[in-house]
Every structure is written in structure tokens, then in C-alpha cells.
C-alpha atoms as a PDB file:
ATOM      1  CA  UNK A   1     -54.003  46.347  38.031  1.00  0.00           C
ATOM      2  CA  UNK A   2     -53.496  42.925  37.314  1.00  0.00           C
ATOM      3  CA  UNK A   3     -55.011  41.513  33.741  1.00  0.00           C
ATOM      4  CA  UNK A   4     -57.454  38.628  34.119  1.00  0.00           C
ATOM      5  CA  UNK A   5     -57.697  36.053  30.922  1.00  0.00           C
ATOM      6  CA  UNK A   6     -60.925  34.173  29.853  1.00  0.00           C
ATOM      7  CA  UNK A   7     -61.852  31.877  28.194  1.00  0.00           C
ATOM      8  CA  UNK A   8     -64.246  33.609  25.559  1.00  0.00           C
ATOM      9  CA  UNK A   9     -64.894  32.084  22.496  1.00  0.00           C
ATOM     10  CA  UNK A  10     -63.099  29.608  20.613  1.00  0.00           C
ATOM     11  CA  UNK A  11     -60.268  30.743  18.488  1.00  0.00           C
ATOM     12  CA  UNK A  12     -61.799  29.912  14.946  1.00  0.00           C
ATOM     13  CA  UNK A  13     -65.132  31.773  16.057  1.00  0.00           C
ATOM     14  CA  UNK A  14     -63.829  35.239  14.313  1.00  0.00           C
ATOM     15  CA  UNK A  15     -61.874  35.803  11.363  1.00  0.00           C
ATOM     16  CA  UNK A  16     -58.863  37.296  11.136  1.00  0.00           C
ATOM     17  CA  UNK A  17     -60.265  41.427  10.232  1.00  0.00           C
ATOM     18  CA  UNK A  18     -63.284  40.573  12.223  1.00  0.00           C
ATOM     19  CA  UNK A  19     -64.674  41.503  15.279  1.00  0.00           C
ATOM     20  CA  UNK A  20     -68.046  39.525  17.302  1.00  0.00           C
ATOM     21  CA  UNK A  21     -70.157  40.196  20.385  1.00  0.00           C
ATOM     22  CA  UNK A  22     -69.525  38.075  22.673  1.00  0.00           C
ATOM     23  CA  UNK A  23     -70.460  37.873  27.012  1.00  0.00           C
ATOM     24  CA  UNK A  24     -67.945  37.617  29.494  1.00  0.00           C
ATOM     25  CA  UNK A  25     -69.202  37.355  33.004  1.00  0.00           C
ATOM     26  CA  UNK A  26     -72.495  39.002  31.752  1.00  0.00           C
ATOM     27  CA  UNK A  27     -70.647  41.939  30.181  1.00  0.00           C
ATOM     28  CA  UNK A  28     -70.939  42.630  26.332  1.00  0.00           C
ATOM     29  CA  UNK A  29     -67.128  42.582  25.320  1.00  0.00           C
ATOM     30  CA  UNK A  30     -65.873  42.975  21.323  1.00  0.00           C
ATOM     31  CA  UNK A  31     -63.567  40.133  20.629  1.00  0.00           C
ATOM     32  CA  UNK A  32     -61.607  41.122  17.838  1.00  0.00           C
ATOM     33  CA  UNK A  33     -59.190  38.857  15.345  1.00  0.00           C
ATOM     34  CA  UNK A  34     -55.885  41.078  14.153  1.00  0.00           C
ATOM     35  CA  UNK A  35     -53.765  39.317  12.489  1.00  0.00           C
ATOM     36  CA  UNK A  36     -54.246  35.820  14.321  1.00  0.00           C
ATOM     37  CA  UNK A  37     -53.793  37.909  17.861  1.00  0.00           C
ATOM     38  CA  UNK A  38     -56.908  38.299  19.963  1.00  0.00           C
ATOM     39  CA  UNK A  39     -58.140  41.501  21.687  1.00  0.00           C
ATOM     40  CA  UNK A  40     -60.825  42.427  24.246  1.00  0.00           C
ATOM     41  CA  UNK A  41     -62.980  45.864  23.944  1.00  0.00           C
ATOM     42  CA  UNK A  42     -65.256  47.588  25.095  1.00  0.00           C
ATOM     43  CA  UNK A  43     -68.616  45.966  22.669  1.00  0.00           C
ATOM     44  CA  UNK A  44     -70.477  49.426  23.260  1.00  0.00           C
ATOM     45  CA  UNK A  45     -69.226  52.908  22.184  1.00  0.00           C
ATOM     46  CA  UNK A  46     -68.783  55.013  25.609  1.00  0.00           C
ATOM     47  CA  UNK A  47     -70.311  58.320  23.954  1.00  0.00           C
ATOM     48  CA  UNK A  48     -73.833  56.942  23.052  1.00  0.00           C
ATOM     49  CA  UNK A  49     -73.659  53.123  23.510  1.00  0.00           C
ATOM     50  CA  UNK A  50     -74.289  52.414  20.312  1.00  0.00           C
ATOM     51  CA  UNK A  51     -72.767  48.628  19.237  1.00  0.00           C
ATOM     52  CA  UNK A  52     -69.344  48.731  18.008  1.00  0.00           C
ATOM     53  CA  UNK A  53     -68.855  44.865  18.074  1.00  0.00           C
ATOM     54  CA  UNK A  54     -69.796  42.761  14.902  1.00  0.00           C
ATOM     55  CA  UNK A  55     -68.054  44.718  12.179  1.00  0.00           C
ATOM     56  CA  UNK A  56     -64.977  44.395  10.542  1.00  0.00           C
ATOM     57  CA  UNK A  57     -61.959  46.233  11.298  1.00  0.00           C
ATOM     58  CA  UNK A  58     -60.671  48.709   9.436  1.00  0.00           C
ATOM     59  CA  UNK A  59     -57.281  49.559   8.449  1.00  0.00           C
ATOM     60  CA  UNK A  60     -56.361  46.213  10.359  1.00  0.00           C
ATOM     61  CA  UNK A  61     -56.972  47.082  13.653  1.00  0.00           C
ATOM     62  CA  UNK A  62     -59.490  50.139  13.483  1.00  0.00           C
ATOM     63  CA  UNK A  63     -63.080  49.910  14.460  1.00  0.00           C
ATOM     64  CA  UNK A  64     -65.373  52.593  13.868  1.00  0.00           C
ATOM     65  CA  UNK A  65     -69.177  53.878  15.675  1.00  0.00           C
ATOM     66  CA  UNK A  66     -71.604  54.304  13.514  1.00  0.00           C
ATOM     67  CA  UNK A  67     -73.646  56.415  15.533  1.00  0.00           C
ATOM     68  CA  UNK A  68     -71.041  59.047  15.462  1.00  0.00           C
ATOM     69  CA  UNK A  69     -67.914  58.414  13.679  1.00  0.00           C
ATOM     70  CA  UNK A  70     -65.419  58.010  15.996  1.00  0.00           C
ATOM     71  CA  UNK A  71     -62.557  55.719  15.327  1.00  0.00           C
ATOM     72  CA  UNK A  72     -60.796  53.192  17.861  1.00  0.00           C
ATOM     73  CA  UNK A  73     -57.806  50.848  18.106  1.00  0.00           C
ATOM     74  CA  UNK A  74     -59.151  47.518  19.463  1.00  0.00           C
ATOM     75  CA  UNK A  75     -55.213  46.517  20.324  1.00  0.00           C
ATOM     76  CA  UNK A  76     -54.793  49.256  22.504  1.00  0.00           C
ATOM     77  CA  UNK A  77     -58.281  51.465  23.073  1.00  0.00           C
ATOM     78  CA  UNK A  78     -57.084  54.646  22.049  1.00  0.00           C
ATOM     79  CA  UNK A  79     -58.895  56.890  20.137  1.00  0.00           C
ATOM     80  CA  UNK A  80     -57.574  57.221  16.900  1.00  0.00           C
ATOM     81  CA  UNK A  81     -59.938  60.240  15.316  1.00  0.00           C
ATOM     82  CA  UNK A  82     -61.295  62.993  17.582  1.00  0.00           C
ATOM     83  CA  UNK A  83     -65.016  63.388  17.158  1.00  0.00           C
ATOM     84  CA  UNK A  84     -64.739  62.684  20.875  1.00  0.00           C
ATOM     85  CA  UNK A  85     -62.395  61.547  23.437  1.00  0.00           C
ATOM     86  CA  UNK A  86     -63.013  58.591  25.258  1.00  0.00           C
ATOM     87  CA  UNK A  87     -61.250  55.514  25.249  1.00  0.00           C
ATOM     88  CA  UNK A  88     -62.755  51.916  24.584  1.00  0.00           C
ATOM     89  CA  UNK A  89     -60.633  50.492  27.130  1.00  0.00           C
END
């Protein structure tokens, strides 16, 4: 699958250790700041939908649901604890 870029949200719009909600052809998407590099995610939790955008990371790149405790990488979408298995990709 090819990757498809967008333009989101202007570069200074999230922090570096921050993460925002943004839209993206009327999807909610997490735009997240690590580092000065800029990732994509998933802005809703695939077990319950609860919102995992508008936090800050954690650990540098770690963003966690607080409807159930699970624990993602926003660089990658991997699951990083196992309360449940799904990727944020």
C-alpha cells in the first residue's frame, strides 16, 4: 500500500511531547510531535473508542487510553502493554 501525505496542521500547532485532534478528510486522526518528527494515529482507541488524541506522550513516544489502560507507540502503532491487542495503526 502506498502512503498518502497531507497537509494537516501546521508544524508549530503541537509541541514537541504533545499530541492534538485534528480532521483529515473527515477522519479524527492524532497528530503527534516526537522529537520535532510528526506522526499520524489512529485519534480513537480501537477497543472502546474512547479519545486518545490531546494528551501528552509518555515516555517520548507512548500514548496511553484512559478508558482502559492500554499503551501505544504513535511512531509505529504497536501495542506496547497488553491489556488488549489491537493496533492504532
Amino acid at each position: 500500500m502506498e502512503k498518502e501525505y497531507f497537509d494537516a496542521a501546521p508544524t508549530d500547532w503541537v509541541a514537541p511531547g504533545d499530541t492534538e485532534l485534528i480532521e483529515v478528510d473527515g477522519w479524527p486522526v492524532g497528530l503527534a510531535n516526537v522529537d520535532g518528527t510528526f506522526y499520524a494515529f489512529s485519534a480513537l482507541c480501537p477497543h472502546q473508542g474512547t479519545k486518545l488524541a490531546g494528551r501528552p506522550l509518555e515516555e517520548g513516544c507512548i500514548i496511553t487510553c484512559t478508558g482502559h489502560g492500554s499503551r501505544y507507540d504513535v511512531t509505529n502503532g504497536k501495542v506496547v502493554d497488553d491489556v488488549i491487542q489491537i493496533a492504532v495503526d
